[in-house]
C-alpha atoms as a PDB file:
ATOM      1  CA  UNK A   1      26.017 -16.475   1.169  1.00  0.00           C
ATOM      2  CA  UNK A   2      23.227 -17.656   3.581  1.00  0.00           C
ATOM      3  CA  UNK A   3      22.138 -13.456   3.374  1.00  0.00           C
ATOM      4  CA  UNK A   4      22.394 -13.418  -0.413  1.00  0.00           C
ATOM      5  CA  UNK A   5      20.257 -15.913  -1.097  1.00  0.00           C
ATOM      6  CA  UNK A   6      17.772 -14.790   0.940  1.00  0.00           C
ATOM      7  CA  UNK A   7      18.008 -10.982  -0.411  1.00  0.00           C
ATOM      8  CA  UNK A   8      17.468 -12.790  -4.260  1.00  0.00           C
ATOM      9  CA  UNK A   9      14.813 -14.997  -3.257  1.00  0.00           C
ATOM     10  CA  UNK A  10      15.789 -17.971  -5.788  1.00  0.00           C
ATOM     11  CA  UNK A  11      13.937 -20.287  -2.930  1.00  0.00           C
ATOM     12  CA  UNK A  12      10.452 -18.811  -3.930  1.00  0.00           C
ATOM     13  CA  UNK A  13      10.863 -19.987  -7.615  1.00  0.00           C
ATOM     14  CA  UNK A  14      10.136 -23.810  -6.514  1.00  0.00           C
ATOM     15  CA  UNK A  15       8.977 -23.148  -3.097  1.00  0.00           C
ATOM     16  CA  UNK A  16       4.477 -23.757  -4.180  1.00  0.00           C
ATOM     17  CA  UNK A  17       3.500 -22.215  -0.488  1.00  0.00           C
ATOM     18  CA  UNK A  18       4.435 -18.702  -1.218  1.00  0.00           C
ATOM     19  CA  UNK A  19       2.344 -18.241  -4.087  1.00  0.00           C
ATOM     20  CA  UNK A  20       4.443 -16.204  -6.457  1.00  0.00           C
ATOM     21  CA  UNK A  21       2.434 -17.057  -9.823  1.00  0.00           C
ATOM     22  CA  UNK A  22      -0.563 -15.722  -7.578  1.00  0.00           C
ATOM     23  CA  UNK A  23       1.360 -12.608  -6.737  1.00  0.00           C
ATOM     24  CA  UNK A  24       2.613 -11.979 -10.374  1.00  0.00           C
ATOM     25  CA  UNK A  25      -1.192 -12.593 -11.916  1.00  0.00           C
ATOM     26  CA  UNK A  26      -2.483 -10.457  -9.176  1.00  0.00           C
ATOM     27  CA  UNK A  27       0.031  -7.282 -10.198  1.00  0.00           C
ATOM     28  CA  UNK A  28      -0.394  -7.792 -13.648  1.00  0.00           C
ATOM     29  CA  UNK A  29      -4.255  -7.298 -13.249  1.00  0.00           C
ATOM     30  CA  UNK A  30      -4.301  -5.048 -10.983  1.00  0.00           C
ATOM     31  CA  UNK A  31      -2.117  -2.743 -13.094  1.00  0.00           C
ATOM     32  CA  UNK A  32      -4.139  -3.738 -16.412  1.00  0.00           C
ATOM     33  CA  UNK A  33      -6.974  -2.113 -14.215  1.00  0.00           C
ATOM     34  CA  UNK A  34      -4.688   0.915 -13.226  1.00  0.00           C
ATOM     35  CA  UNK A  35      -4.072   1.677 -17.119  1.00  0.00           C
ATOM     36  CA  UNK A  36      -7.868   0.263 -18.522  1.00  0.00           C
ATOM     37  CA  UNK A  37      -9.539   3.321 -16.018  1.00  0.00           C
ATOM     38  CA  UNK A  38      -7.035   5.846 -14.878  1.00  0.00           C
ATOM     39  CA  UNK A  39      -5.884   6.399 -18.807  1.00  0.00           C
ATOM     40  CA  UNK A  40      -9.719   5.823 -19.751  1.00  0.00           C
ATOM     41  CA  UNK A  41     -10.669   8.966 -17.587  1.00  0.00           C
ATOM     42  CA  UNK A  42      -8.070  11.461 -19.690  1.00  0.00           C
ATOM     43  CA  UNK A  43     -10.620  12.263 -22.266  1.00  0.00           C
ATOM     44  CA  UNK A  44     -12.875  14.397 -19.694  1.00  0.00           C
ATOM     45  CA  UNK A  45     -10.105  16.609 -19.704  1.00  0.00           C
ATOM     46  CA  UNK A  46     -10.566  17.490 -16.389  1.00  0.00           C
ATOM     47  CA  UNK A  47      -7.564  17.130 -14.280  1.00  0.00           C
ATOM     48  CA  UNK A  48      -9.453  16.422 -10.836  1.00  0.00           C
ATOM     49  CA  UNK A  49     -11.211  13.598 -12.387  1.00  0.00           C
ATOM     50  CA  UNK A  50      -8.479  12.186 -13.951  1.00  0.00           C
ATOM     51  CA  UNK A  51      -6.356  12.497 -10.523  1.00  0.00           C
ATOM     52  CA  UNK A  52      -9.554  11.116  -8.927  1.00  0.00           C
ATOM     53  CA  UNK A  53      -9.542   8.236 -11.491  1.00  0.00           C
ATOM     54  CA  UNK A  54      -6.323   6.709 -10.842  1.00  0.00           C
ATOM     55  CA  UNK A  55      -6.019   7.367  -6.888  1.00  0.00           C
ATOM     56  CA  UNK A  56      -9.719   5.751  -6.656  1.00  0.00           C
ATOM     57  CA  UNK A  57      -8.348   2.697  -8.843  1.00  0.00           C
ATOM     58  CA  UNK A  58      -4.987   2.489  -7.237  1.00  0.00           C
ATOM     59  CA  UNK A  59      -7.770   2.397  -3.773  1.00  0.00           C
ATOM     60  CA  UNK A  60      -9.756  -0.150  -4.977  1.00  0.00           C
ATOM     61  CA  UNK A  61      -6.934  -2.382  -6.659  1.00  0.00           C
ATOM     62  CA  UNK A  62      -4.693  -2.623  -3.828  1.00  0.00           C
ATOM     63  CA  UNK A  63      -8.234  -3.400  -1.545  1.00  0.00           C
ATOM     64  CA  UNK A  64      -8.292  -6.272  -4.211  1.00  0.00           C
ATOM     65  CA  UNK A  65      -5.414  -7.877  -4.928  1.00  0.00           C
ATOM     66  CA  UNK A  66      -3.215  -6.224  -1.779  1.00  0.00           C
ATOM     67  CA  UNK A  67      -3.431  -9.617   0.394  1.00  0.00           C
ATOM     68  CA  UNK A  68      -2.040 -11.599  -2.773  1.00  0.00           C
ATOM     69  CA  UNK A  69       0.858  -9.816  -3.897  1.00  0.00           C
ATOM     70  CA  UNK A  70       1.339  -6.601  -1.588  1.00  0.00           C
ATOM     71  CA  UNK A  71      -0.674  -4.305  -4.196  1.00  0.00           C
ATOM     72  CA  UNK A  72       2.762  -2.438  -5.522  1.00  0.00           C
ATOM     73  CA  UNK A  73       1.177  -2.373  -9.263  1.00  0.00           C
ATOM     74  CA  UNK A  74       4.253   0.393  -9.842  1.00  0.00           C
ATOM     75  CA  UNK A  75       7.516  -0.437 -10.095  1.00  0.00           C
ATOM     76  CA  UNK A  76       8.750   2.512  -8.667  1.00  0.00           C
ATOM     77  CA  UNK A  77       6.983   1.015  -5.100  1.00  0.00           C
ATOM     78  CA  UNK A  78       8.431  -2.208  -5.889  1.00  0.00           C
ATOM     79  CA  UNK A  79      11.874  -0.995  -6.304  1.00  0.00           C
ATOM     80  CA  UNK A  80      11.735   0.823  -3.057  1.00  0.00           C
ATOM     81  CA  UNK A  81      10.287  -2.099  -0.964  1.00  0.00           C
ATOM     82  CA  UNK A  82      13.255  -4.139  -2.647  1.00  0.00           C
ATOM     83  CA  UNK A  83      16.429  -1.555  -1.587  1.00  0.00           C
ATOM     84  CA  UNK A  84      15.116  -1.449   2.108  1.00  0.00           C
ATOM     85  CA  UNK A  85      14.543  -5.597   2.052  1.00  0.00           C
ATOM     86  CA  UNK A  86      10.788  -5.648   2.511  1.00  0.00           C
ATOM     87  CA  UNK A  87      10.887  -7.838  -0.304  1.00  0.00           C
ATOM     88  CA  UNK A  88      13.479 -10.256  -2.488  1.00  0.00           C
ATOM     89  CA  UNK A  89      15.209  -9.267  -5.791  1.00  0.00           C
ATOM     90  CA  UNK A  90      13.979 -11.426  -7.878  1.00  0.00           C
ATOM     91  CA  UNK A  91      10.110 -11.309  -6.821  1.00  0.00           C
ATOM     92  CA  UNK A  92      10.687  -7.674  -7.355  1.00  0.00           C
ATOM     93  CA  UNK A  93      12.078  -8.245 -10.859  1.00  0.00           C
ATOM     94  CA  UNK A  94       9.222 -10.377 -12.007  1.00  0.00           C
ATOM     95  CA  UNK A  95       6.127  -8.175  -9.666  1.00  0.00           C
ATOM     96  CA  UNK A  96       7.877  -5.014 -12.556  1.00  0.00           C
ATOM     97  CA  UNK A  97       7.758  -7.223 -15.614  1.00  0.00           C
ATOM     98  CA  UNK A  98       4.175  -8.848 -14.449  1.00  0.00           C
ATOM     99  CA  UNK A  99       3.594  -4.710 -14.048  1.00  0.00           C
ATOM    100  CA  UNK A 100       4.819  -3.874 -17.405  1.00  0.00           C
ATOM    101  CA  UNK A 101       2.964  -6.315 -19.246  1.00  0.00           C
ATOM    102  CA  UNK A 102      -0.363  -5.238 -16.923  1.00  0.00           C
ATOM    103  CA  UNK A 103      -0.481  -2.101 -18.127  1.00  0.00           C
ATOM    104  CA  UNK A 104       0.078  -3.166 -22.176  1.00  0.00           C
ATOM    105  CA  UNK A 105      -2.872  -4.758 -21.924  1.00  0.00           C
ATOM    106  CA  UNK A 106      -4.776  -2.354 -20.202  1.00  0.00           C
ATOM    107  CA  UNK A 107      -3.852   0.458 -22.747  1.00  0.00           C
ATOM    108  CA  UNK A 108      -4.537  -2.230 -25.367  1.00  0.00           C
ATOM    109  CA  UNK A 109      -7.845  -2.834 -24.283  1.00  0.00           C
ATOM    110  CA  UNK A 110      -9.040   0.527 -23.546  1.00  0.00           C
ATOM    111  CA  UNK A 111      -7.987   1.624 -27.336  1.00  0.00           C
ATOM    112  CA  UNK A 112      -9.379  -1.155 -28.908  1.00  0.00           C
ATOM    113  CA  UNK A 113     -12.644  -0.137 -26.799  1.00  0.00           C
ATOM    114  CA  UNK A 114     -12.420   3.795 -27.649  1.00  0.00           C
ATOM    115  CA  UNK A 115     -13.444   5.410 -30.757  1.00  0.00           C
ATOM    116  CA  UNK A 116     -11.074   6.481 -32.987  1.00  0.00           C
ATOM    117  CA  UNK A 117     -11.418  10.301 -32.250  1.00  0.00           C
ATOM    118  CA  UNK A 118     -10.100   9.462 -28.821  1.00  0.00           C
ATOM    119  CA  UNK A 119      -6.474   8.369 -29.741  1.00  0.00           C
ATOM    120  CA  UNK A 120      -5.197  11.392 -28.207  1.00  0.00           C
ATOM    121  CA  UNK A 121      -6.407  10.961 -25.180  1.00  0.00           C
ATOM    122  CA  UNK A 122      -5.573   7.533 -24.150  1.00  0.00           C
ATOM    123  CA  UNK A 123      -2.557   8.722 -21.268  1.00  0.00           C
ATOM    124  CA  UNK A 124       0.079   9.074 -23.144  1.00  0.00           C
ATOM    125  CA  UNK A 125       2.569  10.719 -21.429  1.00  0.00           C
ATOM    126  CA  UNK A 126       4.440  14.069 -22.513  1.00  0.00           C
ATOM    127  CA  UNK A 127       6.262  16.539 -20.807  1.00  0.00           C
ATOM    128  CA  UNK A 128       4.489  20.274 -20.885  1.00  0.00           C
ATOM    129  CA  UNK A 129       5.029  23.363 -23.120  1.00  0.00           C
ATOM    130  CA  UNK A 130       8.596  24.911 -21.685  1.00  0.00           C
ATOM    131  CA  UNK A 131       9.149  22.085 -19.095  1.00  0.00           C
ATOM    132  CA  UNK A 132      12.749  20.445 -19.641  1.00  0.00           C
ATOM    133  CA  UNK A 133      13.400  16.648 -19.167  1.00  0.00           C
ATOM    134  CA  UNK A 134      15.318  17.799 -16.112  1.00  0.00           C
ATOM    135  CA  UNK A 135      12.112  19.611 -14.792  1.00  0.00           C
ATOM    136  CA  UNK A 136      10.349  16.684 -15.464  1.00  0.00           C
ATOM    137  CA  UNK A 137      13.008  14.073 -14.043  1.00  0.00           C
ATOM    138  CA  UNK A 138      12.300  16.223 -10.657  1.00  0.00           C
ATOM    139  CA  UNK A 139       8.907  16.122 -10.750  1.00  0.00           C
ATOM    140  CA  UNK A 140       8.698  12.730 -11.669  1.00  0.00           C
ATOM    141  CA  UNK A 141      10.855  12.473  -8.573  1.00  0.00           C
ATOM    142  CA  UNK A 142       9.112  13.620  -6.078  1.00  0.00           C
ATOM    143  CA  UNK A 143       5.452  12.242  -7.192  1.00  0.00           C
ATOM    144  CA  UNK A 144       6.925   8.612  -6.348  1.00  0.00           C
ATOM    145  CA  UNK A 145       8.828   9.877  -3.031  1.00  0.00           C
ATOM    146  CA  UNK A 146       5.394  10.931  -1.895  1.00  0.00           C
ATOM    147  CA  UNK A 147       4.089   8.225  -2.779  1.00  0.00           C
ATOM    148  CA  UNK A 148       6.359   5.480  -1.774  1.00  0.00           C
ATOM    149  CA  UNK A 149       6.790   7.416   1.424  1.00  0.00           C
ATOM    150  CA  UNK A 150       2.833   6.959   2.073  1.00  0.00           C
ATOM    151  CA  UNK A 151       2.858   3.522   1.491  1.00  0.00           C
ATOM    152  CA  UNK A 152       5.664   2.392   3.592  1.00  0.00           C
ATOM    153  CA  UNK A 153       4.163   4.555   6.666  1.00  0.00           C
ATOM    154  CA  UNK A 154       0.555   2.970   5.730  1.00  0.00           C
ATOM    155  CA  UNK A 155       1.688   0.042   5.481  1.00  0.00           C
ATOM    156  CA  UNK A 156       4.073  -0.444   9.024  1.00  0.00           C
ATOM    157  CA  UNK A 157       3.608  -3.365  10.874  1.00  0.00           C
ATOM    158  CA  UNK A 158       3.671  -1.519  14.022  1.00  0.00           C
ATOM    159  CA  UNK A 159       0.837   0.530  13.245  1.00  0.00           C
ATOM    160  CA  UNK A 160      -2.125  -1.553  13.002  1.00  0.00           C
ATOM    161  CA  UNK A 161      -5.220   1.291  12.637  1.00  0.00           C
ATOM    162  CA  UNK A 162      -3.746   2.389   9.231  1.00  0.00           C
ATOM    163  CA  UNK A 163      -3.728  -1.031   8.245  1.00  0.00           C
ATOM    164  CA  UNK A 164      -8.129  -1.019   7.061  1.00  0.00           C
ATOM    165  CA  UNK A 165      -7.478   2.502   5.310  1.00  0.00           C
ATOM    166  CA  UNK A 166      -4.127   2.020   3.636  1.00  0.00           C
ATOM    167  CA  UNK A 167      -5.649   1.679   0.334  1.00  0.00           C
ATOM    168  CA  UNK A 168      -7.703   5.059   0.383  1.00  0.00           C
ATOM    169  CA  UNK A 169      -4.603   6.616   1.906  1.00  0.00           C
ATOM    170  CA  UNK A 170      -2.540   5.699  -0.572  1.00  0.00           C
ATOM    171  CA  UNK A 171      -4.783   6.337  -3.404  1.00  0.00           C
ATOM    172  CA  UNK A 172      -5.393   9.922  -1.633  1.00  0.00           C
ATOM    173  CA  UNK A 173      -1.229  10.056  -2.316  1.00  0.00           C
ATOM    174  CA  UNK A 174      -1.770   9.433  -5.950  1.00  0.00           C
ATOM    175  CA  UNK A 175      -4.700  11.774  -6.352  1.00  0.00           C
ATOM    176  CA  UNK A 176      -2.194  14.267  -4.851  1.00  0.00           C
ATOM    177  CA  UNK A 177       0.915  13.470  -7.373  1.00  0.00           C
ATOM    178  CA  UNK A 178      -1.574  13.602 -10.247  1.00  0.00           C
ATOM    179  CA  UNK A 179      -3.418  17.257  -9.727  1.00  0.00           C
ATOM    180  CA  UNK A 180       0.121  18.193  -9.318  1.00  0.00           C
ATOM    181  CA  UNK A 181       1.700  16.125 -12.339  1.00  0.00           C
ATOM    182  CA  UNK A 182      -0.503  16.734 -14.902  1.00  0.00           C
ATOM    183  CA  UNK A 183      -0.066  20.333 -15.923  1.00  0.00           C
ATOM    184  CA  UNK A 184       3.405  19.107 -15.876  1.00  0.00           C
ATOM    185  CA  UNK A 185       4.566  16.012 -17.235  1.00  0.00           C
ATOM    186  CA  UNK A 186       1.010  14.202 -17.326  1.00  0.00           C
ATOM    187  CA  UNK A 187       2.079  12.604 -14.161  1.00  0.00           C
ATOM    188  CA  UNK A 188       3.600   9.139 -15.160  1.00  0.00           C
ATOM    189  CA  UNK A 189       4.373   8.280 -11.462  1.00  0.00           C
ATOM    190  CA  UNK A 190       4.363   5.263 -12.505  1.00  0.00           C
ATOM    191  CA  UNK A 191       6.880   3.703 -14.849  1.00  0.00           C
ATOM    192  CA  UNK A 192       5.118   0.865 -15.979  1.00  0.00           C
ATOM    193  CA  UNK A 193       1.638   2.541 -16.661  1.00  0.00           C
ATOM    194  CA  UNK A 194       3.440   5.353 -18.607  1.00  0.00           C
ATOM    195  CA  UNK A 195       5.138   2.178 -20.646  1.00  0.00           C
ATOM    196  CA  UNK A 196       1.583   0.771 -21.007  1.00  0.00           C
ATOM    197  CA  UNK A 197       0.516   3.899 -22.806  1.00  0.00           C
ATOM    198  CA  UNK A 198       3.560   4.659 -24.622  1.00  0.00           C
ATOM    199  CA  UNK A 199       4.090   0.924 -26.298  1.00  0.00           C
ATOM    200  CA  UNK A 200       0.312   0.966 -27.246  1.00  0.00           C
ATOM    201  CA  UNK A 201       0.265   4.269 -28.982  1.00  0.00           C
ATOM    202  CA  UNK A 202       3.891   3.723 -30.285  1.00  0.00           C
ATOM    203  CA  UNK A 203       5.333   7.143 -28.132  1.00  0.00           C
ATOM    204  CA  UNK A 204       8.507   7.329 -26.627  1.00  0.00           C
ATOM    205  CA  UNK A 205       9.329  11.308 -26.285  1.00  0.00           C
ATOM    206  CA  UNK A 206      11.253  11.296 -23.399  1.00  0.00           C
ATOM    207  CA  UNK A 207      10.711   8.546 -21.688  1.00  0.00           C
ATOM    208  CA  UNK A 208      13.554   8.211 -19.441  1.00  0.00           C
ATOM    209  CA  UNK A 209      12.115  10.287 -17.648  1.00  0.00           C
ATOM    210  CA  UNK A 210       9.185   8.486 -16.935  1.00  0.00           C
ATOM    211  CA  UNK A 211      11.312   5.448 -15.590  1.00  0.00           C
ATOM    212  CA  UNK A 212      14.514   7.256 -14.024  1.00  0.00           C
ATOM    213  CA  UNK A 213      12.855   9.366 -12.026  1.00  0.00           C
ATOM    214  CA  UNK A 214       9.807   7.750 -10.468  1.00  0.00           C
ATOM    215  CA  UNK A 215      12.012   4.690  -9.599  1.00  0.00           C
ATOM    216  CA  UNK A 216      14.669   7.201  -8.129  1.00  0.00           C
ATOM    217  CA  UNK A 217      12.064   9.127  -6.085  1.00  0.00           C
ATOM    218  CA  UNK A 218      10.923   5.609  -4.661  1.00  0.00           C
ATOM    219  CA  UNK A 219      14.005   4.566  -3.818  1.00  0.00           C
ATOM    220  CA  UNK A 220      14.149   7.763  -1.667  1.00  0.00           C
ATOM    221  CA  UNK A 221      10.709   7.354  -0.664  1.00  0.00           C
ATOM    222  CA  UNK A 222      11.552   4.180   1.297  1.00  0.00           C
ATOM    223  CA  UNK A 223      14.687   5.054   2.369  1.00  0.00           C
ATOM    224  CA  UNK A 224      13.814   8.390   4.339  1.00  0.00           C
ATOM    225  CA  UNK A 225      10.921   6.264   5.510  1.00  0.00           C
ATOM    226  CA  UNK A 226      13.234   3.741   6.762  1.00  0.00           C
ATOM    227  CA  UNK A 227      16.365   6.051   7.823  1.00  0.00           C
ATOM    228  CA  UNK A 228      15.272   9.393   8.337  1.00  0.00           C
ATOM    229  CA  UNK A 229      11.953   9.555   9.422  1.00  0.00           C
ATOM    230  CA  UNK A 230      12.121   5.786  11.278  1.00  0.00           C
ATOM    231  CA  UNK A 231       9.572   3.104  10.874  1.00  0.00           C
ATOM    232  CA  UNK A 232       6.788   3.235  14.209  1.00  0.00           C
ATOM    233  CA  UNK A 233       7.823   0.754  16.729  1.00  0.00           C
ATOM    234  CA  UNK A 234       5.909  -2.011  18.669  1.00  0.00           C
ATOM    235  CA  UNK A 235       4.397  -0.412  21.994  1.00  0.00           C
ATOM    236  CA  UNK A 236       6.359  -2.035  24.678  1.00  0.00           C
ATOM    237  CA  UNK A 237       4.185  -4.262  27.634  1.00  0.00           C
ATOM    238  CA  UNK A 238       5.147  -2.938  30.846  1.00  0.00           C
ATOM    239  CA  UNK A 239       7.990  -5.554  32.712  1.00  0.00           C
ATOM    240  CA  UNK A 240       6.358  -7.541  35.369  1.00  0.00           C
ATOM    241  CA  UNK A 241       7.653  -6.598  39.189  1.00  0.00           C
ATOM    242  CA  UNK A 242       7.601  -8.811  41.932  1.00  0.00           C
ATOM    243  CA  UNK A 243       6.124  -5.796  43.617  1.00  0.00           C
ATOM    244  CA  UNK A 244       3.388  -5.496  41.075  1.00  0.00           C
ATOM    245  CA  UNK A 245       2.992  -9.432  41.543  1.00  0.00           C
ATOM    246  CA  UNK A 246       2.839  -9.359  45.025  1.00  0.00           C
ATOM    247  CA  UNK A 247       0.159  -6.266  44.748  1.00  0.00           C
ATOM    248  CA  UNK A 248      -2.122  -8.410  42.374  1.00  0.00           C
ATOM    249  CA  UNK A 249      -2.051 -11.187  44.738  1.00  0.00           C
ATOM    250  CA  UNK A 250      -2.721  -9.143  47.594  1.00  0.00           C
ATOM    251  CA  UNK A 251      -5.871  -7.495  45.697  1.00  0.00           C
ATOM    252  CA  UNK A 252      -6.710 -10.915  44.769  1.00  0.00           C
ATOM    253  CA  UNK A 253      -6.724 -12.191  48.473  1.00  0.00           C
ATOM    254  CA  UNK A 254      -8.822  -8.939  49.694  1.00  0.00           C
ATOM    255  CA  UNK A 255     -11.413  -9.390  46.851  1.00  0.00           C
ATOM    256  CA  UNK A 256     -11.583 -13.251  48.073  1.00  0.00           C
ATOM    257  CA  UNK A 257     -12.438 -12.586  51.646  1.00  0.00           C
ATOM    258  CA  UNK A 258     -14.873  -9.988  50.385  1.00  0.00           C
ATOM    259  CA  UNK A 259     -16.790 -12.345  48.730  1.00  0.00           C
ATOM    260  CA  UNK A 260     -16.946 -14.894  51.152  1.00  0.00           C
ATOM    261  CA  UNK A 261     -18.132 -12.502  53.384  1.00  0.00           C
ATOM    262  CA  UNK A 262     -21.112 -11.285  51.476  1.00  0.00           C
ATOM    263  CA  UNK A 263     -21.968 -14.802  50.291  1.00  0.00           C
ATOM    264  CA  UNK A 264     -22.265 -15.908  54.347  1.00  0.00           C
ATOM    265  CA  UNK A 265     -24.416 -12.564  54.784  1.00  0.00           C
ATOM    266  CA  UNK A 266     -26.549 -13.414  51.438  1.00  0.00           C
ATOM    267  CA  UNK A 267     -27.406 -16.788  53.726  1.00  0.00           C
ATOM    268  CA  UNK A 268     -27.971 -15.624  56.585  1.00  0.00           C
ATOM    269  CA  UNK A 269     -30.541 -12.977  55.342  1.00  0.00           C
ATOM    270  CA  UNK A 270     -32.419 -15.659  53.300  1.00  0.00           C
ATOM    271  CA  UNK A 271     -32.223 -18.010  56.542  1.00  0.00           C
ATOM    272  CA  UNK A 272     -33.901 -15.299  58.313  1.00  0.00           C
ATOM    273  CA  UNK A 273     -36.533 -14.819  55.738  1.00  0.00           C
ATOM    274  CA  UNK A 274     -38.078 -18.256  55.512  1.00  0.00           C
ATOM    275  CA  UNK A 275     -38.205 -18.297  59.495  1.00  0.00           C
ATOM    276  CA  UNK A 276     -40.425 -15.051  58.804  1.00  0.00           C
ATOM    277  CA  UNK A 277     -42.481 -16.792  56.154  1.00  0.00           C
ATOM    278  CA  UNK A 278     -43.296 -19.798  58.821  1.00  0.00           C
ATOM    279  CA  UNK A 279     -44.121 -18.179  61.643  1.00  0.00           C
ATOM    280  CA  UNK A 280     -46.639 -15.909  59.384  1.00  0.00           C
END
C-alpha cells in the first residue's frame, strides 16, 4: 500500500512544498510556446527550418521552465518517465492534460495571429501520399523512442557534464525526428502538440496515430534506457586502507620534519646575515 501511494502521488495534491500548480503552469506554457513557434515556422515550407523551429524551442523551453516542472512538454516523455517511476501517476496525468491544453492555446493564438491565407499551414498533422496509418504508427514510434531515449540519458543523475547541455541535446533529438517525420507523417512526435493543431483547425484524420504511437515509442524509449542499455552509475571513491592510512601519515610525518628543517636553516642564514651587516 505504502508503494502504491507513493507510485500515484495523491500526497503532492495537498503537500504546498512540491510545487505542482508551478509544475503544471510551467508545462502548459512551455508547450503553448512549443505549438505558438514550431507550428508558426510550417509556412516557410522548408523542412530544415521547421525541424530547426521546434528542436530550437523544445531547447530553449526546457532551459526555461526545466527546473520547475522537469521540461517534459510531451506526453509521450511524460508517460515514459511515469512507467520507469521517475515520476508519480497522477503528476503525470495532470503534466499531459496541463500539455494538452498548452498546445490549444498555442495553435489558438498563432491562428488568430496569421492571415487567413495561412490556414493550411498552421501544423496540422496528416499522414503522406501512400503512407498507411500502420507506416505512420511506426514512424510515429520511433521519433518518440529517440527521443525519450535522449532525454533519459541527458538527463541521468550520474552523469553530471550532460546536465548544462541537455536542453540543446535534446532539442538536437527533435530536430532529428522532424527532418525525418515530415515527409512522412508531418512528424507529430508529440501527442499533445499534434492535438493542439488538430482541435484548433477542427482535423482529426487519423489521429490515433498521433497519440498511440509516440506514447508507445516513449514508453520504449525509457525502458531500453532503463533495462537494456542501463542508466550510468555513480563513480565509486576508492575504499580507504589502513595501508593507505598509514602511508598518508607517514608522508605527512616526512613532509613535517622537512619543514622544520628548512625553517631552522632559513634562521640560521638570516642570523648570519645581520652579524655580516654589523661588522661592515
Amino acid at each position: 500500500m505504502v508503494n502504491l501511494k507513493g507510485a500515484l502521488g495523491a500526497d503532492e495534491l495537498t503537500d504546498k512544498k512540491v510545487g505542482l500548480p508551478r509544475a503544471l503552469l510551467a508545462e502548459f506554457f512551455g508547450t503553448l510556446l512549443l505549438n505558438f513557434f514550431g507550428c508558426g515556422a510550417v509556412v516557410t515550407g522548408s523542412v530544415i527550418a521547421i525541424s530547426l523551429a521546434f528542436g530550437l524551442v523544445v531547447a530553449g523551453t526546457i532551459q526555461g521552465i526545466g527546473h520547475v516542472s522537469g521540461g517534459h512538454i510531451n506526453p509521450a516523455v511524460t508517460s515514459g518517465l511515469v512507467v520507469i517511476g521517475k515520476i508519480p501517476i497522477i503528476r503525470g496525468v495532470l503534466y499531459i492534460v496541463a500539455q494538452c491544453a498548452g498546445a490549444i492555446a498555442g495553435s489558438a493564438i498563432l491562428r488568430a495571429l496569421s492571415a487567413s491565407t495561412m490556414e493550411d499551414f498552421l501544423g496540422v498533422v496528416k499522414l503522406s501520399h501512400g503512407i498507411t496509418p500502420v507506416q505512420g504508427f511506426g514512424v510515429e514510434f520511433f521519433l518518440a523512442l529517440i527521443l525519450v531515449l535522449v532525454v533519459c540519458g541527458a538527463c541521468d543523475a550520474a552523469k553530471p557534464d550532460s546536465k548544462g547541455i541537455a536542453p540543446l541535446i535534446i532539442g538536437l533529438a527533435v530536430t532529428v525526428g522532424h527532418i525525418v517525420g515530415i515527409p512522412r507523417t508531418g512528424a507529430g512526435m508529440n501527442p499533445a502538440r499534434s492535438l493542439g493543431s488538430a482541435v484548433v483547425m477542427g482535423t482529426f484524420d487519423n489521429h490515433w496515430v498521433y497519440w498511440i504511437g509516440p506514447i508507445m515509442g516513449g514508453i520504449a524509449g525509457a525502458l531500453m534506457y532503463v533495462h537494456v542499455i542501463g542508466p550510468a552509475k555513480q563513480p565509486e571513491i576508492p575504499t580507504r586502507t589502513y595501508a593507505s592510512v598509514a602511508t598518508e601519515e607517514k608522508e605527512s610525518g616526512i613532509f613535517l620534519r622537512f619543514n622544520k628543517r628548512l625553517i631552522r636553516m632559513k634562521a640560521a642564514a638570516s642570523k648570519n646575515m645581520n652579524a655580516l651587516t654589523f661588522h661592515l
